[in-house]
PDB file of N, CA and C in Angstrom:
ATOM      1  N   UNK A   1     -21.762 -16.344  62.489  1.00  0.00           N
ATOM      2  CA  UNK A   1     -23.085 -16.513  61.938  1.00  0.00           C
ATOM      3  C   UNK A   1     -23.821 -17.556  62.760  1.00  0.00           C
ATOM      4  N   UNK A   2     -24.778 -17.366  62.681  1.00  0.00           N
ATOM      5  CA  UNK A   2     -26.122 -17.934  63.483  1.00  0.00           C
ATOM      6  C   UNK A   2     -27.624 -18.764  62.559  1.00  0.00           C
ATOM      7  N   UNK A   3     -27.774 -20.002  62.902  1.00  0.00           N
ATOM      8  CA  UNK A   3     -29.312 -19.852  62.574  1.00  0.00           C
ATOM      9  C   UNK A   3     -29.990 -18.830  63.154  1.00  0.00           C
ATOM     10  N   UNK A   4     -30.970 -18.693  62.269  1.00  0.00           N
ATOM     11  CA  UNK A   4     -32.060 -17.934  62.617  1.00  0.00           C
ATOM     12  C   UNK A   4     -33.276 -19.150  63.519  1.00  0.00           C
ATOM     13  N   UNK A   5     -33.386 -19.882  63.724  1.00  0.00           N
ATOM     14  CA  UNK A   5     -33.807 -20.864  63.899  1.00  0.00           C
ATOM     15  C   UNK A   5     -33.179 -21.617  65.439  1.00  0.00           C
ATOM     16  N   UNK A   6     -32.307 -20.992  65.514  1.00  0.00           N
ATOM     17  CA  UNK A   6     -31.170 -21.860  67.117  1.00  0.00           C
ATOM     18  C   UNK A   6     -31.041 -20.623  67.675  1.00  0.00           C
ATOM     19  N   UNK A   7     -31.753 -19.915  68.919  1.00  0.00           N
ATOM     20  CA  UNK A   7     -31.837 -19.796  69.680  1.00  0.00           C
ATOM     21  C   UNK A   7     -30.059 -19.618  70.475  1.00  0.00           C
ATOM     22  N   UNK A   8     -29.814 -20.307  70.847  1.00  0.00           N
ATOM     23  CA  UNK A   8     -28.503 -20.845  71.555  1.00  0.00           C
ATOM     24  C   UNK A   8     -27.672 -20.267  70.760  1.00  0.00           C
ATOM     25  N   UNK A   9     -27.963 -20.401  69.913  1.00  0.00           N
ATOM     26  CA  UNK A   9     -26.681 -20.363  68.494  1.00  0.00           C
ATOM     27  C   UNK A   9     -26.488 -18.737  68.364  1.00  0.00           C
ATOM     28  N   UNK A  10     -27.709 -18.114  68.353  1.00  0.00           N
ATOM     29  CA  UNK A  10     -27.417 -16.667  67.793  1.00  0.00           C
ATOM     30  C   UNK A  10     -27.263 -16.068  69.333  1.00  0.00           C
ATOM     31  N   UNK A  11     -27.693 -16.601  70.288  1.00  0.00           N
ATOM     32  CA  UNK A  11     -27.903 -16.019  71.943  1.00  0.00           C
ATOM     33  C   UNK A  11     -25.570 -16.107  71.578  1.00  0.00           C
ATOM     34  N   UNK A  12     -24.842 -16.879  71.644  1.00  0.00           N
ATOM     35  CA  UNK A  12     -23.748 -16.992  71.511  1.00  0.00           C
ATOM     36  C   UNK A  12     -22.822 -16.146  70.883  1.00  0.00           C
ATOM     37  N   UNK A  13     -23.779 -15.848  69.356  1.00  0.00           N
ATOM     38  CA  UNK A  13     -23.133 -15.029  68.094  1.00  0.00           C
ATOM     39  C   UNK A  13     -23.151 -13.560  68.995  1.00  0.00           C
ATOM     40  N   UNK A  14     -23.912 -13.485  69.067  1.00  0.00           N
ATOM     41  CA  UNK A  14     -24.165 -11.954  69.941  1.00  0.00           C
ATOM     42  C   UNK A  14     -23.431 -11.378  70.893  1.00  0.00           C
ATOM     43  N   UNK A  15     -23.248 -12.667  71.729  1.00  0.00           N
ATOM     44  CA  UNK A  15     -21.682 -12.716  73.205  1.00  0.00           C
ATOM     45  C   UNK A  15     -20.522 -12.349  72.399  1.00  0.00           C
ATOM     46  N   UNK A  16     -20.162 -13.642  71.427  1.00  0.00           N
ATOM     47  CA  UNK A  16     -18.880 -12.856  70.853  1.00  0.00           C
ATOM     48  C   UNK A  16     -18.733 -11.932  70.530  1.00  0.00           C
ATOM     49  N   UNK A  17     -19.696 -11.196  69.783  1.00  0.00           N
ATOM     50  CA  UNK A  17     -19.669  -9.506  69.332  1.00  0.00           C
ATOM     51  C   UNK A  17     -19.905  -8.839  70.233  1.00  0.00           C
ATOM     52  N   UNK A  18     -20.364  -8.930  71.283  1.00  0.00           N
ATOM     53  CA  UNK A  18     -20.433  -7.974  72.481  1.00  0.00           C
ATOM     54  C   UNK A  18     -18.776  -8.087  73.530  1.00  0.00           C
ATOM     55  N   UNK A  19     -18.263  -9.237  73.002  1.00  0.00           N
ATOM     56  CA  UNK A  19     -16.794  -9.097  74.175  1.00  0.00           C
ATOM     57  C   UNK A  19     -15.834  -8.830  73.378  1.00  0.00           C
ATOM     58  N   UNK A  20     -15.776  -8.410  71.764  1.00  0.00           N
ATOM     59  CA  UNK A  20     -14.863  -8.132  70.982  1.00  0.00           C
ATOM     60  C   UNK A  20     -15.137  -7.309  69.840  1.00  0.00           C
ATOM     61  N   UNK A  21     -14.605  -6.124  70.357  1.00  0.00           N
ATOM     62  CA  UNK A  21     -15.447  -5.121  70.007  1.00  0.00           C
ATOM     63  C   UNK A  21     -14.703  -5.085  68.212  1.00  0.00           C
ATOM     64  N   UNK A  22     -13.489  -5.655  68.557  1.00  0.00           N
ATOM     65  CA  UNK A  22     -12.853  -5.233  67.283  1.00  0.00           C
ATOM     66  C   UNK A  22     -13.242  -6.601  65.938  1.00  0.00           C
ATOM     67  N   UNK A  23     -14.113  -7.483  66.231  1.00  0.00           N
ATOM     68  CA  UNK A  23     -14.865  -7.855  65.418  1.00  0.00           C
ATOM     69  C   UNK A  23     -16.136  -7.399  65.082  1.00  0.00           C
ATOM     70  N   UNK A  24     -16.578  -7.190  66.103  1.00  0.00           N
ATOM     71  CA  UNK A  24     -17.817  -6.217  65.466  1.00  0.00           C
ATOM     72  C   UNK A  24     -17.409  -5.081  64.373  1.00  0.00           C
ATOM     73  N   UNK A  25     -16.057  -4.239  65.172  1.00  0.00           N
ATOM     74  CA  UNK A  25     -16.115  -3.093  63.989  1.00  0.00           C
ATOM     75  C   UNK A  25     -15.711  -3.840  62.651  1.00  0.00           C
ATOM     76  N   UNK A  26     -15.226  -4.770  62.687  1.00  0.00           N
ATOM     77  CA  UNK A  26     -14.994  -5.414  61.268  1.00  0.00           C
ATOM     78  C   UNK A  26     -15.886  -6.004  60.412  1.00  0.00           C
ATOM     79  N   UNK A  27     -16.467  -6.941  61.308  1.00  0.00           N
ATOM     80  CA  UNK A  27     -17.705  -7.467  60.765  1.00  0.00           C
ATOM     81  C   UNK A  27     -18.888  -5.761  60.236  1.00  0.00           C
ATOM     82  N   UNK A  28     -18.942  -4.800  61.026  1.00  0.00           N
ATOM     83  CA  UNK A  28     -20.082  -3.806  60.507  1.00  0.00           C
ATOM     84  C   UNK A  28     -19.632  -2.715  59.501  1.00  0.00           C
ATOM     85  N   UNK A  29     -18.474  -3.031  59.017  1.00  0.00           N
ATOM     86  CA  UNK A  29     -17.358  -2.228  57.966  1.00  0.00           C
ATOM     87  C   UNK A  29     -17.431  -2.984  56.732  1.00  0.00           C
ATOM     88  N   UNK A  30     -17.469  -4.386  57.130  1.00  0.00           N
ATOM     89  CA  UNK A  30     -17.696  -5.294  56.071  1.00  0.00           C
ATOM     90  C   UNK A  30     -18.995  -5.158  55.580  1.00  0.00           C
ATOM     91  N   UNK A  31     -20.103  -5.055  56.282  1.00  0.00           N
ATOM     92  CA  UNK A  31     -21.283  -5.144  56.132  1.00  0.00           C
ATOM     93  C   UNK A  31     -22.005  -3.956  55.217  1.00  0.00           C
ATOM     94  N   UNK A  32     -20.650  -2.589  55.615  1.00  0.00           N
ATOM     95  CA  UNK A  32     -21.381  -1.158  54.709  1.00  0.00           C
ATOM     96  C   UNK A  32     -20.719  -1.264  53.200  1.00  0.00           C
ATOM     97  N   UNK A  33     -19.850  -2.184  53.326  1.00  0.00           N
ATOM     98  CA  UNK A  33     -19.114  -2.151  51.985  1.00  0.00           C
ATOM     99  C   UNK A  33     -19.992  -3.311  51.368  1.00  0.00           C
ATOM    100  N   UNK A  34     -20.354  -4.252  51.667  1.00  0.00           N
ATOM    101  CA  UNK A  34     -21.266  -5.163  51.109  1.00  0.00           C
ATOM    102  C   UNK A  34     -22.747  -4.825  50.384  1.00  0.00           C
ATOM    103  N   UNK A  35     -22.698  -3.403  51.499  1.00  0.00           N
ATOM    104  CA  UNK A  35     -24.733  -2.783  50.936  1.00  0.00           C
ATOM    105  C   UNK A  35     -24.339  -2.117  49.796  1.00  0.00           C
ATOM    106  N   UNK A  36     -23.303  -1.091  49.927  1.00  0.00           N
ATOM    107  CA  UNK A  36     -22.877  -0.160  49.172  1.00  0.00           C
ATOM    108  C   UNK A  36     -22.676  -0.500  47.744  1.00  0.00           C
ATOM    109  N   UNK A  37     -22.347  -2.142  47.749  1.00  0.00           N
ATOM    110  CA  UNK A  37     -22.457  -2.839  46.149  1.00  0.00           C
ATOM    111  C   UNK A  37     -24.373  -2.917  45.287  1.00  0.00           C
ATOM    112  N   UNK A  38     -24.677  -2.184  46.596  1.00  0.00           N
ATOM    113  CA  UNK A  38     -26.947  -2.410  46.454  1.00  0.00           C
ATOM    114  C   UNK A  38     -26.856  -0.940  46.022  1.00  0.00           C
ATOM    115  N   UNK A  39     -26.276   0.015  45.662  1.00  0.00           N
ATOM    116  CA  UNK A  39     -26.206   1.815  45.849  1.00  0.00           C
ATOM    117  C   UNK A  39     -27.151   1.998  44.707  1.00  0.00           C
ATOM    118  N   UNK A  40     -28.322   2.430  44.463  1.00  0.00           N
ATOM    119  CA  UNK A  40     -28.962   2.317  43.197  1.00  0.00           C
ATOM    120  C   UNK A  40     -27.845   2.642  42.088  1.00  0.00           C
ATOM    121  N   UNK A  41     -26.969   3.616  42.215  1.00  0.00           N
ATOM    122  CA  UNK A  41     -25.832   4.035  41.292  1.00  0.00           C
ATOM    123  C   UNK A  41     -25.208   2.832  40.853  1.00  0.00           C
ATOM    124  N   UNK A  42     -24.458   2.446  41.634  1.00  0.00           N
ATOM    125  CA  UNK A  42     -23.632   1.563  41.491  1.00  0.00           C
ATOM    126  C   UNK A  42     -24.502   0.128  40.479  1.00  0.00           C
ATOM    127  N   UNK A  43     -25.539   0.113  40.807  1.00  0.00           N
ATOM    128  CA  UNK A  43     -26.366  -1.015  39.896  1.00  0.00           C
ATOM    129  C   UNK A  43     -27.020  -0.305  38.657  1.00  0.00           C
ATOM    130  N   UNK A  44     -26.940   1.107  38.745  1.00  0.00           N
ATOM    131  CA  UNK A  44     -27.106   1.500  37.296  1.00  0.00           C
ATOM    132  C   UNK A  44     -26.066   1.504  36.198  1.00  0.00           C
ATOM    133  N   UNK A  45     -24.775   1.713  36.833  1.00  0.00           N
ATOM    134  CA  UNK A  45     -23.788   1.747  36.463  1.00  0.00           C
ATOM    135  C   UNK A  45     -23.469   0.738  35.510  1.00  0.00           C
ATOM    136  N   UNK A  46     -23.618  -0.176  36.473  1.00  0.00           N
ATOM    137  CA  UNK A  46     -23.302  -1.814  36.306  1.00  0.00           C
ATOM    138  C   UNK A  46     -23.902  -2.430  35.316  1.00  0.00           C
ATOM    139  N   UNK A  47     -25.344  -2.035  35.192  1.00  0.00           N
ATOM    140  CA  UNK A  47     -26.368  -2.333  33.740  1.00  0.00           C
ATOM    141  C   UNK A  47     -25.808  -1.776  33.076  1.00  0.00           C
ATOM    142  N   UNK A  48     -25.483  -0.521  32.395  1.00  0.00           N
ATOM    143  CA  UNK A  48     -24.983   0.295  31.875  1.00  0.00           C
ATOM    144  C   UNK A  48     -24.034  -0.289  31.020  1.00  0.00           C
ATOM    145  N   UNK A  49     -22.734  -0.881  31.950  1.00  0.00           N
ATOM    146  CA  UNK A  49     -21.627  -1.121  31.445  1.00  0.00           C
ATOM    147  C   UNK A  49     -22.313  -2.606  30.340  1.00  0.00           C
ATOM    148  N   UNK A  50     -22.999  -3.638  31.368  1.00  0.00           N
ATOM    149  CA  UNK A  50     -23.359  -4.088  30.674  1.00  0.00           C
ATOM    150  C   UNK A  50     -23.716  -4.411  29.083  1.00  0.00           C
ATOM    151  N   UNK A  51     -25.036  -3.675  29.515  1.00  0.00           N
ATOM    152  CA  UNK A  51     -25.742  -3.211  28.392  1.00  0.00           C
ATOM    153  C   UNK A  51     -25.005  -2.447  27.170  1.00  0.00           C
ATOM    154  N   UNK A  52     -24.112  -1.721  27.400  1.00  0.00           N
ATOM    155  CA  UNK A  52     -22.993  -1.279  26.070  1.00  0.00           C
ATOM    156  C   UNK A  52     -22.153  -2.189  25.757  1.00  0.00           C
ATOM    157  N   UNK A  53     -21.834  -3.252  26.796  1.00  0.00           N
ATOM    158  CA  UNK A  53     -20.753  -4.136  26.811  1.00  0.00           C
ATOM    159  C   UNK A  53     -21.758  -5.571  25.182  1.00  0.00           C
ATOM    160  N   UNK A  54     -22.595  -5.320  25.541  1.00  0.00           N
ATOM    161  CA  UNK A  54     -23.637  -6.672  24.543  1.00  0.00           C
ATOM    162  C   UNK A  54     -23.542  -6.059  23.520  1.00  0.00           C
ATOM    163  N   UNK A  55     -24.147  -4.593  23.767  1.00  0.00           N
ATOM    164  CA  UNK A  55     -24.552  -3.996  21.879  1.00  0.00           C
ATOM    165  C   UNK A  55     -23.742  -3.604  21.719  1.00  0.00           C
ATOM    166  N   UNK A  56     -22.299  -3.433  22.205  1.00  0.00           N
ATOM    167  CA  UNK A  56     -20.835  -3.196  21.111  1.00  0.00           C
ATOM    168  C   UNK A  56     -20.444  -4.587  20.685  1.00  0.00           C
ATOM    169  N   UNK A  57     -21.186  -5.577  21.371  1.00  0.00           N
ATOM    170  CA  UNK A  57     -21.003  -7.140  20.545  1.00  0.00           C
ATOM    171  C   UNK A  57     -22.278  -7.294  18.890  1.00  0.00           C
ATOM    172  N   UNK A  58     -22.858  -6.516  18.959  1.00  0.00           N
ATOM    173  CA  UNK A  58     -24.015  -6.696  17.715  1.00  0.00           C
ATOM    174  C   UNK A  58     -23.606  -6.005  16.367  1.00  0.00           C
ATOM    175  N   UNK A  59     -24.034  -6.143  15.535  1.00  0.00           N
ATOM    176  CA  UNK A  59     -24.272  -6.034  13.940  1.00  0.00           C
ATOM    177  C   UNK A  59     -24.212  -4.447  14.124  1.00  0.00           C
ATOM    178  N   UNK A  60     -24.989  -3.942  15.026  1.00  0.00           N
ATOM    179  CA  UNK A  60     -24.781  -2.384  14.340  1.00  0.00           C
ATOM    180  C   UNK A  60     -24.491  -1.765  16.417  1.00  0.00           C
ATOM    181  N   UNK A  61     -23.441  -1.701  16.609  1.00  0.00           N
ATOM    182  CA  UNK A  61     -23.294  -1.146  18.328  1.00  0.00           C
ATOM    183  C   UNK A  61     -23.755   0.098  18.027  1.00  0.00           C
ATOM    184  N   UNK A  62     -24.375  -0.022  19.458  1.00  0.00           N
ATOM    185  CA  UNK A  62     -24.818   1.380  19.998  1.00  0.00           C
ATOM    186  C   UNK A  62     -24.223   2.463  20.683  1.00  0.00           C
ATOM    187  N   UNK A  63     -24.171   3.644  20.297  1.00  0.00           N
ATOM    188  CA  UNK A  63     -23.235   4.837  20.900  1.00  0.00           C
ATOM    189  C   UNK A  63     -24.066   4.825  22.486  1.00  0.00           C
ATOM    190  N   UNK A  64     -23.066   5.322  23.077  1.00  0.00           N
ATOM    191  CA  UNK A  64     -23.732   5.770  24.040  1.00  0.00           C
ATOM    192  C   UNK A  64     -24.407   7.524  24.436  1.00  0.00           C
ATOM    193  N   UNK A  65     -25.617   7.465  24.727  1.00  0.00           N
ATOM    194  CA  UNK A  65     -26.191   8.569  24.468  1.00  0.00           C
ATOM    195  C   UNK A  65     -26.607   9.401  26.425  1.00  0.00           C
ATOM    196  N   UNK A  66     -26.569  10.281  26.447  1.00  0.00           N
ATOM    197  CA  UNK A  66     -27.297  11.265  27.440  1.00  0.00           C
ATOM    198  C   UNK A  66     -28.802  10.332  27.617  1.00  0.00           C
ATOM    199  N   UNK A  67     -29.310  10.157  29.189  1.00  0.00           N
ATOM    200  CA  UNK A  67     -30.346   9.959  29.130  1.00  0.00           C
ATOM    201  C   UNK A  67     -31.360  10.813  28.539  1.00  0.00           C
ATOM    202  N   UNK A  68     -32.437  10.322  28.336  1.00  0.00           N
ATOM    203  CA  UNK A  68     -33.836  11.265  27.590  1.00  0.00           C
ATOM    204  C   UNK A  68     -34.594  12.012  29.107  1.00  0.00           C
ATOM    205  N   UNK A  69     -34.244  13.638  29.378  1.00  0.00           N
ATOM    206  CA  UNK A  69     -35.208  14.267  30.039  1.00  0.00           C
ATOM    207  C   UNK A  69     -36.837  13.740  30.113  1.00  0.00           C
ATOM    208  N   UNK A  70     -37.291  14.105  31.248  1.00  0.00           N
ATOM    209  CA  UNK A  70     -38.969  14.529  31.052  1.00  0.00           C
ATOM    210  C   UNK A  70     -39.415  15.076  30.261  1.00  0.00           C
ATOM    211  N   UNK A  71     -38.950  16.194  29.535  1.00  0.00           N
ATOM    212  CA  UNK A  71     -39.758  16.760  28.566  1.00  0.00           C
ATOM    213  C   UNK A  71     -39.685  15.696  27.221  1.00  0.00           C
ATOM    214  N   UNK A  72     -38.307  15.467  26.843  1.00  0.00           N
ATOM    215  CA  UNK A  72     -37.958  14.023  25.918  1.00  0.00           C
ATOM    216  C   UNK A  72     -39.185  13.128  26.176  1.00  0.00           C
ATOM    217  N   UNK A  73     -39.275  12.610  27.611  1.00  0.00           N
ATOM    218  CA  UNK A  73     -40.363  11.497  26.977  1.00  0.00           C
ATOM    219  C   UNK A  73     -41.965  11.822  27.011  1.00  0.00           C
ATOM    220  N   UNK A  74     -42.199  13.062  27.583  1.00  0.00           N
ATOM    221  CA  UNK A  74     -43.306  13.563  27.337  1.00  0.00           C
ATOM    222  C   UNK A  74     -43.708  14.240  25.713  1.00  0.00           C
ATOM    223  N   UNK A  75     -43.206  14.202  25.073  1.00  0.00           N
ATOM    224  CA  UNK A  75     -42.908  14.770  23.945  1.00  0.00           C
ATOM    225  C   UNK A  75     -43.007  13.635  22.898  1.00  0.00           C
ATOM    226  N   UNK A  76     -41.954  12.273  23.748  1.00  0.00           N
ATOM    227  CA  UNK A  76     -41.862  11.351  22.740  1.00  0.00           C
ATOM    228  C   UNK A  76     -43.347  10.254  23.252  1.00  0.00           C
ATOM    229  N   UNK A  77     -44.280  10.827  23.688  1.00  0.00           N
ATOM    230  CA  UNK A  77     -45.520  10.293  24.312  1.00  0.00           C
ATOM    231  C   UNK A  77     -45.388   8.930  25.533  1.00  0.00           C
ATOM    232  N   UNK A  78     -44.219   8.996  26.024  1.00  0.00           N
ATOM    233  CA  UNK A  78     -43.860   8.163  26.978  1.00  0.00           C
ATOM    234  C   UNK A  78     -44.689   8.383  28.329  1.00  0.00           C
ATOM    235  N   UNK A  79     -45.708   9.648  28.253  1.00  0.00           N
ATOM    236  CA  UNK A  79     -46.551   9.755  29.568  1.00  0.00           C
ATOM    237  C   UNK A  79     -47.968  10.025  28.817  1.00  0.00           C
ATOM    238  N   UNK A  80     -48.193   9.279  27.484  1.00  0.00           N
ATOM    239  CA  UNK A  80     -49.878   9.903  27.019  1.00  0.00           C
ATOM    240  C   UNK A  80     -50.242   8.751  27.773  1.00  0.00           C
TER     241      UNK A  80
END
């Protein structure tokens, strides 16, 4: 790692990854597994679990249900 800010510093970071190739592939393997935790899925998921994880802590928990279609929320006036 490099400032963004030092010149020298990242001119260097760059040498090492250019004369070793087998850190780069590590470092850019690391890097797809790191985004892949950003996957819109994976962060819906994650609310998800959440979010059932709180309201099975409340007074009356919530089942978990099928999302509501377009026609569902057009219907339930979610687009008047």
């Amino acid at each position: 790692m490099a400032r963004a800010d030092d010149p020298a510093a990242l001119t260097a970071a760059l040498d090492t990854l250019l004369a070793d190739p087998h850190l780069s592939a590590s470092l850019g393997a690391a890097g797809k597994t790191r985004a892949l935790a950003f996957d819109i899925d994976a962060i819906a998921d994650a609310y998800t679990e959440l979010f059932l994880e709180q309201a099975s802590r409340s007074l009356h928990p919530i089942e978990p249900q099928e999302p509501a279609g377009i026609e569902d929320s057009a219907r339930l006036g979610a687009f008047a």
